[in-house]
N, C-alpha and C. Protein backbone atom coordinates (compact mmCIF):
# COMPACT_ATOMS: atom_id res chain seq x y z
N UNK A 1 239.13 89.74 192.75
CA UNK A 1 238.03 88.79 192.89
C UNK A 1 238.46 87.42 192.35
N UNK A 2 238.49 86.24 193.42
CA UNK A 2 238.85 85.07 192.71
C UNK A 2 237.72 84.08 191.81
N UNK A 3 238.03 83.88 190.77
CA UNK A 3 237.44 83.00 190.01
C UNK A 3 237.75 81.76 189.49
N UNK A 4 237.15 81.04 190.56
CA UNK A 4 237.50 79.09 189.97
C UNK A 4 236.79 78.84 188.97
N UNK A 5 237.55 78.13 188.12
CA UNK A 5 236.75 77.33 186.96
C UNK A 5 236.56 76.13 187.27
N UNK A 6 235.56 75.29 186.51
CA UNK A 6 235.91 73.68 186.88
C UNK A 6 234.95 73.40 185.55
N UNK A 7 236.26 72.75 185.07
CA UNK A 7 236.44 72.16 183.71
C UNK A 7 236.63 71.19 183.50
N UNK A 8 236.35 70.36 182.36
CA UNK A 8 236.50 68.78 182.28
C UNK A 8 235.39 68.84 180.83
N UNK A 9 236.16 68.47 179.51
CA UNK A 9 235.54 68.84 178.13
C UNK A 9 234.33 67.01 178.01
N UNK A 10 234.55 66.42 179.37
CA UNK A 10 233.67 65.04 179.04
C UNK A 10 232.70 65.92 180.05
N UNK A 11 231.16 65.02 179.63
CA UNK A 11 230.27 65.04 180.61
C UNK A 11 229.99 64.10 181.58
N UNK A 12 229.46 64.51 182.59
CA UNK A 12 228.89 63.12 183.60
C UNK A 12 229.94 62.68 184.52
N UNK A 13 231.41 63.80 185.01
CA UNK A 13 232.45 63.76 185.53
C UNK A 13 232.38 64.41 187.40
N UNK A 14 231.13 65.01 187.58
CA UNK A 14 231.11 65.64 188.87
C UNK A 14 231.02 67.17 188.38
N UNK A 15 230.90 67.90 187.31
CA UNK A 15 231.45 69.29 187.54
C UNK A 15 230.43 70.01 188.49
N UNK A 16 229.18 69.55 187.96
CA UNK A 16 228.31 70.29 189.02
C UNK A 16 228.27 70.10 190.74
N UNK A 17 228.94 69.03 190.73
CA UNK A 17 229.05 68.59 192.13
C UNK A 17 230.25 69.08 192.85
N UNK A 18 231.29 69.39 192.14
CA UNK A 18 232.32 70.06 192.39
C UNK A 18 231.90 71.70 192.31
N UNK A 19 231.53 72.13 191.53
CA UNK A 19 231.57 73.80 191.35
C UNK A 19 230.00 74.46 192.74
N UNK A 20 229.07 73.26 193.15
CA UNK A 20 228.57 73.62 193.89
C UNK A 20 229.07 73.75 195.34
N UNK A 21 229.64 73.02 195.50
CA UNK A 21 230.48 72.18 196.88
C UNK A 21 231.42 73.40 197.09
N UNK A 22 232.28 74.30 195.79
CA UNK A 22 233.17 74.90 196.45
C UNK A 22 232.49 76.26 196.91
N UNK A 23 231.75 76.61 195.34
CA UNK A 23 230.38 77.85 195.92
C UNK A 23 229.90 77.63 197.71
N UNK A 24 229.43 76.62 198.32
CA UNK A 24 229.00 76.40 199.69
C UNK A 24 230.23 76.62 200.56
N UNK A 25 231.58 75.82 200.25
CA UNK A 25 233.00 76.49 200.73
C UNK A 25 232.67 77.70 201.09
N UNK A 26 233.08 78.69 199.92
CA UNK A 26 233.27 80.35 200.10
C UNK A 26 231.92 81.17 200.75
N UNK A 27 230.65 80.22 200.52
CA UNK A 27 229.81 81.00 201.41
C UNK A 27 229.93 80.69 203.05
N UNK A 28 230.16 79.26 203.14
CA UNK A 28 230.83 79.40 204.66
C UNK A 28 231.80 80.11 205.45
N UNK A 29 232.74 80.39 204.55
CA UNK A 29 233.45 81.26 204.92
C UNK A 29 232.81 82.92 205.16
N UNK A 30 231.71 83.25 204.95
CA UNK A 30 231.30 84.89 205.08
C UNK A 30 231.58 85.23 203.74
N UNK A 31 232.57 84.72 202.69
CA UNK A 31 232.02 85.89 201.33
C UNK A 31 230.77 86.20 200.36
N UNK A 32 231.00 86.85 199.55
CA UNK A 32 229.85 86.96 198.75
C UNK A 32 230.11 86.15 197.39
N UNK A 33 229.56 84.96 197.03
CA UNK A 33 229.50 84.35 196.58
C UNK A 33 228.95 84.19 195.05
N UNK A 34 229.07 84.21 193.76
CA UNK A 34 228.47 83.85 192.41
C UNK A 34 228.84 82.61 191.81
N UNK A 35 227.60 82.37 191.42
CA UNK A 35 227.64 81.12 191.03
C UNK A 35 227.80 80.73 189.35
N UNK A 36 228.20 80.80 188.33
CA UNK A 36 227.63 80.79 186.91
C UNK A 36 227.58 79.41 186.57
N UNK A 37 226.51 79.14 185.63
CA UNK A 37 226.89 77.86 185.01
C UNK A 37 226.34 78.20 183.25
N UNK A 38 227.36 77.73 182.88
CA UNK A 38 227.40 77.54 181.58
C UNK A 38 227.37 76.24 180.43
N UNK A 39 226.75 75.73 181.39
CA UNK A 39 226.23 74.15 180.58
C UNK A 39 224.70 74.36 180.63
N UNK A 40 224.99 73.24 179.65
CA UNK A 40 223.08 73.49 178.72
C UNK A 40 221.99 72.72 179.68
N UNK A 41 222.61 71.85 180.48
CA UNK A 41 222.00 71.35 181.25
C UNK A 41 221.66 72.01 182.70
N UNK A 42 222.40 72.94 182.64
CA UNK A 42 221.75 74.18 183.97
C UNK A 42 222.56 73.12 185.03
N UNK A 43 222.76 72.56 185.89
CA UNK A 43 222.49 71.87 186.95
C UNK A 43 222.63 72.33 188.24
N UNK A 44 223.76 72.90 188.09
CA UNK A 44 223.73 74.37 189.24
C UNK A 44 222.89 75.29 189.47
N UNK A 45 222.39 75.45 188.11
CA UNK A 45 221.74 76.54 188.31
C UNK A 45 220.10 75.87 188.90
N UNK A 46 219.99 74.97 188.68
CA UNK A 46 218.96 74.00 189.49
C UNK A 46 219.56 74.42 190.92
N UNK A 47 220.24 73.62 191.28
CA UNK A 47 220.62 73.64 192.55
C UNK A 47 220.08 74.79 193.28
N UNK A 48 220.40 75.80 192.82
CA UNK A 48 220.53 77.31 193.10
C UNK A 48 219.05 77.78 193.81
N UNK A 49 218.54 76.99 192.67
CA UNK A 49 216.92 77.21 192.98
C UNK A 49 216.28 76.41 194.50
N UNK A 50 217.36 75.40 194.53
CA UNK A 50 216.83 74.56 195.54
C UNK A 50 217.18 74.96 197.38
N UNK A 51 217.86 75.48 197.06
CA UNK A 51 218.92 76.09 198.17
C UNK A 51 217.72 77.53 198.70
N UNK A 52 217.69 76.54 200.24
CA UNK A 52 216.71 77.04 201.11
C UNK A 52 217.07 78.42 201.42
N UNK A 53 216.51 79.23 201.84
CA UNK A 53 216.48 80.92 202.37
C UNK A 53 217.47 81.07 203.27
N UNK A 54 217.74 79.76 204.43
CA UNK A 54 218.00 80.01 205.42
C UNK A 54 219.90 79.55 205.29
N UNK A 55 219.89 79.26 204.40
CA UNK A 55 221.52 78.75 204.03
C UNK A 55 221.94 79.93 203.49
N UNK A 56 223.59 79.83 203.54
CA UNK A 56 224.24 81.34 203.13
C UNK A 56 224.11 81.61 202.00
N UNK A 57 223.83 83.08 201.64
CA UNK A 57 223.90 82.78 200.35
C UNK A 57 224.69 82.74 199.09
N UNK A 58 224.04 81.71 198.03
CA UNK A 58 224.81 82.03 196.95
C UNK A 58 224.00 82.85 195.87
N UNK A 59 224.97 84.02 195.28
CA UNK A 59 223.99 84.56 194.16
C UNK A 59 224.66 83.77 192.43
N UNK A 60 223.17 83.52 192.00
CA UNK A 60 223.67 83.45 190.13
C UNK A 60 223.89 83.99 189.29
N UNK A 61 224.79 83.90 188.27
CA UNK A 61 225.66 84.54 188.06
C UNK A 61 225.10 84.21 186.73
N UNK A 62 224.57 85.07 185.33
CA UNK A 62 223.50 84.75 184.64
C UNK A 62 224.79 84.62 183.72
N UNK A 63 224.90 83.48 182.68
CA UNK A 63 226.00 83.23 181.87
C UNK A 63 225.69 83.24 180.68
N UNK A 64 226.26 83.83 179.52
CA UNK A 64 225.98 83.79 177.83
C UNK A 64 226.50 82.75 177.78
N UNK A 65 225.83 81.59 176.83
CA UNK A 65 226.47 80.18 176.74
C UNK A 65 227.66 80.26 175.66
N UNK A 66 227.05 81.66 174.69
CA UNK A 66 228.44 81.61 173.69
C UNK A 66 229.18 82.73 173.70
N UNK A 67 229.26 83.65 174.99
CA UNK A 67 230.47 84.28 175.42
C UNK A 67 230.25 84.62 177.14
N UNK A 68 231.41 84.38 177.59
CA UNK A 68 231.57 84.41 179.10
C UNK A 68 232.38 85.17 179.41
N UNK A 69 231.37 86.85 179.72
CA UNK A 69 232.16 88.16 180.28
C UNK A 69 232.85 87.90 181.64
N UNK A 70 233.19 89.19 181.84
CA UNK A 70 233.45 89.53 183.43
C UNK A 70 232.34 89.01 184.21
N UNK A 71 232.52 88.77 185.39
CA UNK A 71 231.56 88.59 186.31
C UNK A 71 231.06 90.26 186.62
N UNK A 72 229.78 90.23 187.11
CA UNK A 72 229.74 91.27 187.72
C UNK A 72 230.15 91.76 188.77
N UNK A 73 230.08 93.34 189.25
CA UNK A 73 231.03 93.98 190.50
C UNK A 73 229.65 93.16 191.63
N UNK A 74 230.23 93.68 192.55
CA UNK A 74 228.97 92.93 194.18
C UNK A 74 229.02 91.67 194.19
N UNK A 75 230.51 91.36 194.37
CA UNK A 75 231.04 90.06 194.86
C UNK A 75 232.05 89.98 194.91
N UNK A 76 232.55 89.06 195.89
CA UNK A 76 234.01 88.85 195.98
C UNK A 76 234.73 87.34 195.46
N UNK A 77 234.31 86.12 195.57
CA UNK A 77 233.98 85.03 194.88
C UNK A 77 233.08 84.46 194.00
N UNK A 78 233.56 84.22 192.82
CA UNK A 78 233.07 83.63 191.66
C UNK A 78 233.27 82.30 191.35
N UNK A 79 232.48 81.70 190.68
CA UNK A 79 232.64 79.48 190.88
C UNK A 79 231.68 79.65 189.39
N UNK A 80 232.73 79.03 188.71
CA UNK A 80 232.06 79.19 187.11
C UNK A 80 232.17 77.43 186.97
N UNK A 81 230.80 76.75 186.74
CA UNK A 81 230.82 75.49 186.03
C UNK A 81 230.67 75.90 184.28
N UNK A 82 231.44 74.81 183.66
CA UNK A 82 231.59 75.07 182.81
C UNK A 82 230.68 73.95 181.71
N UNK A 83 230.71 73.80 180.54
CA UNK A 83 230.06 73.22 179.59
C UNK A 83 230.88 71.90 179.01
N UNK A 84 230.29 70.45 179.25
CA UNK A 84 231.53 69.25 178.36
C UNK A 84 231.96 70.23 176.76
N UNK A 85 233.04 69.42 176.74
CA UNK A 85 233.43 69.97 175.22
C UNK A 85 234.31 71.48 175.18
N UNK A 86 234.42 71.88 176.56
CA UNK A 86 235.08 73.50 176.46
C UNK A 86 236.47 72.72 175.19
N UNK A 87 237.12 73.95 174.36
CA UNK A 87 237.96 73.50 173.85
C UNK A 87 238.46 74.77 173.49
N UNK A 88 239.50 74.95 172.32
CA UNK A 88 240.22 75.73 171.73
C UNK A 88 239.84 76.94 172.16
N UNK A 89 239.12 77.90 171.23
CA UNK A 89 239.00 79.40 171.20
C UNK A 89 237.99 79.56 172.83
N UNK A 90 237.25 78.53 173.45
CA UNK A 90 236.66 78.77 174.09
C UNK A 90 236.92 79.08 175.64
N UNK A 91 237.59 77.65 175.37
CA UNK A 91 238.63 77.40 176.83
C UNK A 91 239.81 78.84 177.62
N UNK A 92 240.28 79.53 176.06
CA UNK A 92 240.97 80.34 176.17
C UNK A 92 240.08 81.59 176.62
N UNK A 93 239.12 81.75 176.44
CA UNK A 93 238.43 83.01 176.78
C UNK A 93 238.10 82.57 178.08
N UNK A 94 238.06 81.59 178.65
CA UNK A 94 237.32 81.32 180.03
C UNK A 94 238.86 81.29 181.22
N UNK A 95 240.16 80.74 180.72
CA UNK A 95 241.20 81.17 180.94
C UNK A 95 241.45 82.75 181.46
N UNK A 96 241.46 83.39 180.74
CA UNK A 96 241.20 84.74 180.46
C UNK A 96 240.83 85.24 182.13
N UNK A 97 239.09 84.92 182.69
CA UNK A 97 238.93 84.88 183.82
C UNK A 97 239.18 84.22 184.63
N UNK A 98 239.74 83.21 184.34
CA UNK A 98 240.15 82.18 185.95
C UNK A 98 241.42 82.71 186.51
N UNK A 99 241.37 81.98 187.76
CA UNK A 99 242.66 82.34 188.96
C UNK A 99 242.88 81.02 188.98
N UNK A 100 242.02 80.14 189.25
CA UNK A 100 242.24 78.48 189.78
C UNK A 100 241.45 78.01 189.19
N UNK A 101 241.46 77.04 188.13
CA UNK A 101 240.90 75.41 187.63
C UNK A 101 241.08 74.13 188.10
N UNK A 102 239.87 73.97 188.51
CA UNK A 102 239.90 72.84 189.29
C UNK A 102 239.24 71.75 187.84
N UNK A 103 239.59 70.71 187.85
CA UNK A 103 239.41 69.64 187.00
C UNK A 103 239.11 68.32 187.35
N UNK A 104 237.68 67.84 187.42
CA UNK A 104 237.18 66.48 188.01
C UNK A 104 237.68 65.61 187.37
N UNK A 105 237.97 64.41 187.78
CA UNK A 105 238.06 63.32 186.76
C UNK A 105 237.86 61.84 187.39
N UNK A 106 237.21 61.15 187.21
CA UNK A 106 236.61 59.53 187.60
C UNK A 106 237.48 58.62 187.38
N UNK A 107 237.51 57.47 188.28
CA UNK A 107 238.59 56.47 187.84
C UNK A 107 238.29 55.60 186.82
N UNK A 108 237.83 55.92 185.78
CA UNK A 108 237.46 55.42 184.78
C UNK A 108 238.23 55.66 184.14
N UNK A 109 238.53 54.02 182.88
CA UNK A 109 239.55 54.31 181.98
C UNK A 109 239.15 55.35 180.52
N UNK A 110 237.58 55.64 180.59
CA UNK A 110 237.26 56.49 179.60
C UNK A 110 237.08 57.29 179.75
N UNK A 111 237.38 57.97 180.92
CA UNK A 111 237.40 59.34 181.41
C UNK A 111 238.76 59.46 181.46
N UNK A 112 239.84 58.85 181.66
CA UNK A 112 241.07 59.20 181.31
C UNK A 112 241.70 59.23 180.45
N UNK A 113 240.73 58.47 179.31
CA UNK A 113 241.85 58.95 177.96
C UNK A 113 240.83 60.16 177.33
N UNK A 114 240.08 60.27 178.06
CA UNK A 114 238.76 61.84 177.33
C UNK A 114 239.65 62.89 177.68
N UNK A 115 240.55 62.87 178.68
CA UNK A 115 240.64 63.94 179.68
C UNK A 115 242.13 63.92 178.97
N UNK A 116 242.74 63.05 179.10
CA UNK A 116 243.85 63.56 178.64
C UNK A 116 245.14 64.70 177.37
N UNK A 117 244.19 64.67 177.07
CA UNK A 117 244.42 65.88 175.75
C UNK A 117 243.75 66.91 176.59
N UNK A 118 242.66 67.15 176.70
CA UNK A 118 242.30 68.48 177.77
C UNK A 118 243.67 68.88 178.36
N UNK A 119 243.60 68.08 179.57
CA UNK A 119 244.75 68.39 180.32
C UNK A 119 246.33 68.65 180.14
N UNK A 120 246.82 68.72 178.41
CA UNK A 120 247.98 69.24 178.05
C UNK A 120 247.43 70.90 177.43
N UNK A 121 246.22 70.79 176.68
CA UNK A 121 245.70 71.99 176.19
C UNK A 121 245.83 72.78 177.34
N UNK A 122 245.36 72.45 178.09
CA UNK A 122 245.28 73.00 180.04
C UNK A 122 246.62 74.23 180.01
N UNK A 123 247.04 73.19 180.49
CA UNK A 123 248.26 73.18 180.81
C UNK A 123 249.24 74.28 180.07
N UNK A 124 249.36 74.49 178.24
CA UNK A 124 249.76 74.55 177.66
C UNK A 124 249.37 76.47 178.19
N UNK A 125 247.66 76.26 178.06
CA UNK A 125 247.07 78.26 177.75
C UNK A 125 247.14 78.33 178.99
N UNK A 126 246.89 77.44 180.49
CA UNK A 126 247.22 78.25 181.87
C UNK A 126 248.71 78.81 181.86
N UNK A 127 249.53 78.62 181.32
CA UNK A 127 250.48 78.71 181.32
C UNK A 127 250.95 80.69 181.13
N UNK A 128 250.40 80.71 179.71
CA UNK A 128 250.21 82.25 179.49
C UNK A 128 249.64 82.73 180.59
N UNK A 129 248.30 81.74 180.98
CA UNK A 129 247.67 83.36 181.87
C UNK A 129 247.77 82.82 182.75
N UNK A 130 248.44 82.07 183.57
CA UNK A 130 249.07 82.13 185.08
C UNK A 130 248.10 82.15 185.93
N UNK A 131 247.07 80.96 185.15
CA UNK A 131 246.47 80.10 186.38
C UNK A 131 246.35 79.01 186.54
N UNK A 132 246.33 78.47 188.20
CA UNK A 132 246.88 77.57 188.53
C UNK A 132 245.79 76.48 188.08
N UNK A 133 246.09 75.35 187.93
CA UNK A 133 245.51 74.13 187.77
C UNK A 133 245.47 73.05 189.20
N UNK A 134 244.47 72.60 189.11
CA UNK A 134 244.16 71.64 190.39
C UNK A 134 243.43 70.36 190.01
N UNK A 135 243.49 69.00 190.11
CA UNK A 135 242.55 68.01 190.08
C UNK A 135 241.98 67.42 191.05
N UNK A 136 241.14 67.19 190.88
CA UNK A 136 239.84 66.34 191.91
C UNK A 136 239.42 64.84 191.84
N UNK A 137 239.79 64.15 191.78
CA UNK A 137 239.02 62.71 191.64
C UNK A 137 237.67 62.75 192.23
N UNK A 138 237.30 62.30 191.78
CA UNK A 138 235.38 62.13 192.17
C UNK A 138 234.86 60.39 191.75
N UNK A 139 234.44 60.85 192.75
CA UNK A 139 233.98 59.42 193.41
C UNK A 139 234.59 58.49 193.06
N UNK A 140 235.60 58.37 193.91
CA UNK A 140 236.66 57.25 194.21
C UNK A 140 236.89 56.00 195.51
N UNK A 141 236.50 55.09 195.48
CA UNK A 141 236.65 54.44 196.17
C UNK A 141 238.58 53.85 195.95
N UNK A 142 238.91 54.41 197.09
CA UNK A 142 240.54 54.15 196.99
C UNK A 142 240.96 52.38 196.90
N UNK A 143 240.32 51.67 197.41
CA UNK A 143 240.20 50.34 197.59
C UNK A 143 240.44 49.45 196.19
N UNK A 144 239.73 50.45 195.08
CA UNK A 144 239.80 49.69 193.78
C UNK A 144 240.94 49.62 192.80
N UNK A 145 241.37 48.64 191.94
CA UNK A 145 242.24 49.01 190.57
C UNK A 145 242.10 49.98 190.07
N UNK A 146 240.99 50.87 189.96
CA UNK A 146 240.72 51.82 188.90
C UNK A 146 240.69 53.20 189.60
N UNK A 147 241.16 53.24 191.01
CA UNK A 147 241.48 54.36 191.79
C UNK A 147 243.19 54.51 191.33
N UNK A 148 243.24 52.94 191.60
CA UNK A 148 245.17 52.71 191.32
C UNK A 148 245.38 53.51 190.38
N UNK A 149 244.79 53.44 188.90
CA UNK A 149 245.04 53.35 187.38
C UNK A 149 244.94 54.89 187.48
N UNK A 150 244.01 55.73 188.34
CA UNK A 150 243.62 57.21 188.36
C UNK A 150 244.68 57.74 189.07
N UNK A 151 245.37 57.27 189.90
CA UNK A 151 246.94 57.97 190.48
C UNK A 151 247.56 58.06 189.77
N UNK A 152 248.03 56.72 188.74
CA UNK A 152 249.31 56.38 188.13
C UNK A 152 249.59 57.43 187.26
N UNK A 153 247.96 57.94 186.45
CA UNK A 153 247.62 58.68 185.01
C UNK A 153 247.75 60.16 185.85
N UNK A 154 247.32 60.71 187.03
CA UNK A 154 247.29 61.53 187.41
C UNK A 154 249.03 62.24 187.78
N UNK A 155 249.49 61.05 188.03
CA UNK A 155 251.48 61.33 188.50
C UNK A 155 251.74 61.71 187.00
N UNK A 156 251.52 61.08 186.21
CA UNK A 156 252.25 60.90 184.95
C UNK A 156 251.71 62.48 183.61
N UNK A 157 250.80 63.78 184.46
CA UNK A 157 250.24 64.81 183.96
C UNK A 157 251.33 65.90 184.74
N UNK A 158 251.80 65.57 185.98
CA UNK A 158 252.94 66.20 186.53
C UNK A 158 251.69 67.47 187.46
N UNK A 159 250.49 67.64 186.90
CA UNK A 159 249.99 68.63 187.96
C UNK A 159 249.26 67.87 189.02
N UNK A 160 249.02 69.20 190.04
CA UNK A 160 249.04 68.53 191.76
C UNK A 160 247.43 68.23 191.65
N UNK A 161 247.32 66.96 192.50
CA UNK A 161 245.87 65.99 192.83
C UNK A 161 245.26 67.03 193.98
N UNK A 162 244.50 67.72 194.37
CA UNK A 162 244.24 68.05 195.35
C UNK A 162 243.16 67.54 196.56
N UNK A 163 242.66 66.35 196.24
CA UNK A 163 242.17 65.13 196.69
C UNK A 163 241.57 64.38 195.39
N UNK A 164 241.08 63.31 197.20
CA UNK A 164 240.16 62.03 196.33
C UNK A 164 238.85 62.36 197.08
N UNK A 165 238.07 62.15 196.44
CA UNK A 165 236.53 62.56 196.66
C UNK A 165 235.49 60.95 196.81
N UNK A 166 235.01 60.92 198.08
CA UNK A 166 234.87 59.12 197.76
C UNK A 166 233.24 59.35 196.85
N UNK A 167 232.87 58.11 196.66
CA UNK A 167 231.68 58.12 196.32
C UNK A 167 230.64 58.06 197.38
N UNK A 168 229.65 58.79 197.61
CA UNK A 168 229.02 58.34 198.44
C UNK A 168 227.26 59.44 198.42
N UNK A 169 226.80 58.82 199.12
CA UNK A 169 225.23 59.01 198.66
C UNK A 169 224.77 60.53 199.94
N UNK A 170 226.14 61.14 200.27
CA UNK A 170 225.84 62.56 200.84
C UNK A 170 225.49 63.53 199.79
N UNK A 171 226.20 63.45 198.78
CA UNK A 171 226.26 64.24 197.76
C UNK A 171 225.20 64.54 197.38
N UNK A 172 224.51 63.28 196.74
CA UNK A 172 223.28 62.92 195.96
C UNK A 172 222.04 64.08 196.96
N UNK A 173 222.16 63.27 198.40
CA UNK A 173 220.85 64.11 199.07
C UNK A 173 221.17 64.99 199.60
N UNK A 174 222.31 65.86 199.71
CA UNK A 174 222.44 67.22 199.44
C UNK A 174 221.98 67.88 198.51
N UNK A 175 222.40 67.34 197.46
CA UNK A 175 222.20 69.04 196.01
C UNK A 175 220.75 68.83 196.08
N UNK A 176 220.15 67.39 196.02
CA UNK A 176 218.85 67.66 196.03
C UNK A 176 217.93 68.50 196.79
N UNK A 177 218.92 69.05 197.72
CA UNK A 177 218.19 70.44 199.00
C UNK A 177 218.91 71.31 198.87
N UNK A 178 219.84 71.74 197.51
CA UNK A 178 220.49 72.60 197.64
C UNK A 178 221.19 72.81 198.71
N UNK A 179 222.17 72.17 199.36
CA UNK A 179 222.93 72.33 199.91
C UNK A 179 224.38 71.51 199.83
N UNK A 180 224.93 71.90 200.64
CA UNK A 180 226.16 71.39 200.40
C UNK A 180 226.82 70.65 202.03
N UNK A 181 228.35 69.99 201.48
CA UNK A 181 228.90 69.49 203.27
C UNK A 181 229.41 70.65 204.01
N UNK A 182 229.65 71.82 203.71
CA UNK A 182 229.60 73.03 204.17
C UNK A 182 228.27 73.74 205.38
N UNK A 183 227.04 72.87 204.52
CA UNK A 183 226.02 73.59 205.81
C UNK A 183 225.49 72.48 206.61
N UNK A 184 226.07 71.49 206.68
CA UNK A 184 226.09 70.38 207.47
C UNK A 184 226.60 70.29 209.15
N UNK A 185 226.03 69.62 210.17
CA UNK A 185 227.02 69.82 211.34
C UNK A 185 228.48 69.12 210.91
N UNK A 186 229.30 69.33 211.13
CA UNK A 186 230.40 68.87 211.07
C UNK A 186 230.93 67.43 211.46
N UNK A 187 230.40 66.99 212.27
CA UNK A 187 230.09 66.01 212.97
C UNK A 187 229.60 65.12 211.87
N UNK A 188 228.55 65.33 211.17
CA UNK A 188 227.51 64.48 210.35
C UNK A 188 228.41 64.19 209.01
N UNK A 189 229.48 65.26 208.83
CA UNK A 189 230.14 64.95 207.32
C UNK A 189 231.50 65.25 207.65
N UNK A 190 232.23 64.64 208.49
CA UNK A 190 233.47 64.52 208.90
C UNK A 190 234.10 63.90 208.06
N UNK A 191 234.19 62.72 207.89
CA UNK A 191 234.56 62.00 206.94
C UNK A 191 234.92 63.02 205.11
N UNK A 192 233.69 63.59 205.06
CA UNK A 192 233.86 63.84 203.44
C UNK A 192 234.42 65.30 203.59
N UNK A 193 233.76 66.08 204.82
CA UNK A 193 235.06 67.68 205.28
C UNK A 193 236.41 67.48 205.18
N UNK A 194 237.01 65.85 205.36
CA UNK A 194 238.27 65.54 205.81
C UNK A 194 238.95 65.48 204.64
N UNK A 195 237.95 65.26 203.48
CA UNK A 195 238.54 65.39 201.93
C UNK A 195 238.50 66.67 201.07
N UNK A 196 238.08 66.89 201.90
CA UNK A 196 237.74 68.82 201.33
C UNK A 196 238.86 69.82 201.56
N UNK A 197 239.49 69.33 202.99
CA UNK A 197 240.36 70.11 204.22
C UNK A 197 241.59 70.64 202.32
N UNK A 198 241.91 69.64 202.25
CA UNK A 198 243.42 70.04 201.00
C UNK A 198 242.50 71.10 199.72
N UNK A 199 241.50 70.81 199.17
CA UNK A 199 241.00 71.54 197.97
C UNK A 199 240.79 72.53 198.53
N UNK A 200 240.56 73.41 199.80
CA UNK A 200 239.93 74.26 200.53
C UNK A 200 240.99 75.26 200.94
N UNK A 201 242.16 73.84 201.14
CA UNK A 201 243.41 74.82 201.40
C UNK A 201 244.13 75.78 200.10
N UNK A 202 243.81 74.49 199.22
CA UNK A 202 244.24 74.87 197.70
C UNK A 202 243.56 76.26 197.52
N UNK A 203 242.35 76.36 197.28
CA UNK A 203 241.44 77.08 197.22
C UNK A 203 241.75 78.74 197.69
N UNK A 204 242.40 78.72 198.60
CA UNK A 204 242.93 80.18 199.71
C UNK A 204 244.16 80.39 199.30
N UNK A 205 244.90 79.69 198.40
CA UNK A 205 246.38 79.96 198.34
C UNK A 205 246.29 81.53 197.39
């Protein structure tokens, strides 16, 4: 059973927007889907609630905020958002269950020096448990200096970018219907599917 994490110890980085987006992924695809969130702010688990009958489904995945078991059996995909601040003893237990960590991060210069110690800790315990790491930029307008400044910092961590995520106001009036660019015509979110195509691929490896 694969289990993505998506981690990032700052808040206000995309995680919920990322860990919902890939949950809608794997339900497009036909699997059976869990969702956990383990931040205090629920936001997924909002989502969850919002997400019409008629969309595939995702089930929730009820999370102890101060220990994070096995998932349960009656599923085949798991999408764990995680809590700002994961760190030391914690990070390692959530390690423990992941296959793939995906890691948001903004072209902001204070999201890159927040992130940067994360991302050697990362690095350091995926290492033991031999899972892979992935980053995401979120909401990036490529056009700017501070997309520039988010490559340069991103080359210089040595792990693989698996896109850029632009900013844009699909997102926003999606989650608000619980849904995602997954239950969209294709047509209507071409553009932001076209940024998905590499994390998606990532995603199946």
């Amino acid at each position: 059973m694969p289990v993505v994490v998506v981690a990032n110890p700052k808040g206000g980085v995309g995680k919920s927007t990322l860990s919902t987006q890939i949950a809608g992924y794997f339900a497009s695809r036909g699997h059976l889907v869990m969702l956990g969130d383990a931040d205090r702010q629920h936001s997924s688990k909002l989502w969850l609630s919002l997400r019409p009958a008629t969309a595939r489904a995702i089930t929730n995945w009820e999370v102890d905020k101060d220990e994070i078991a096995k998932p349960p059996k009656g599923t085949t995909h798991v999408v764990l958002d995680t809590p700002a601040g994961l760190r030391g003893k914690r990070l390692k237990e959530v390690l423990k269950l992941a296959h793939k960590v995906v890691v948001p991060l903004q072209p902001s210069v204070f999201d890159i020096y927040a992130t940067r110690d994360f991302l050697d800790e990362l690095a350091e315990n995926s290492h033991a448990a031999k899972t892979q790491i992935g980053i995401v930029g979120m909401r990036v307008d490529e056009r700017t200096r501070a997309a520039e400044q988010l490559r340069t910092f991103v080359e210089s961590t040595g792990l693989p970018v698996l896109s850029y995520v632009r900013d844009t106001q699909n997102y926003i009036q999606l989650i608000a219907r619980g849904l995602t660019v997954f239950d969209m015509p294709p047509e209507r979110v071409a553009r932001d599917l076209a940024q998905w195509q590499p994390i998606c691929d990532w995603l199946e490896r």
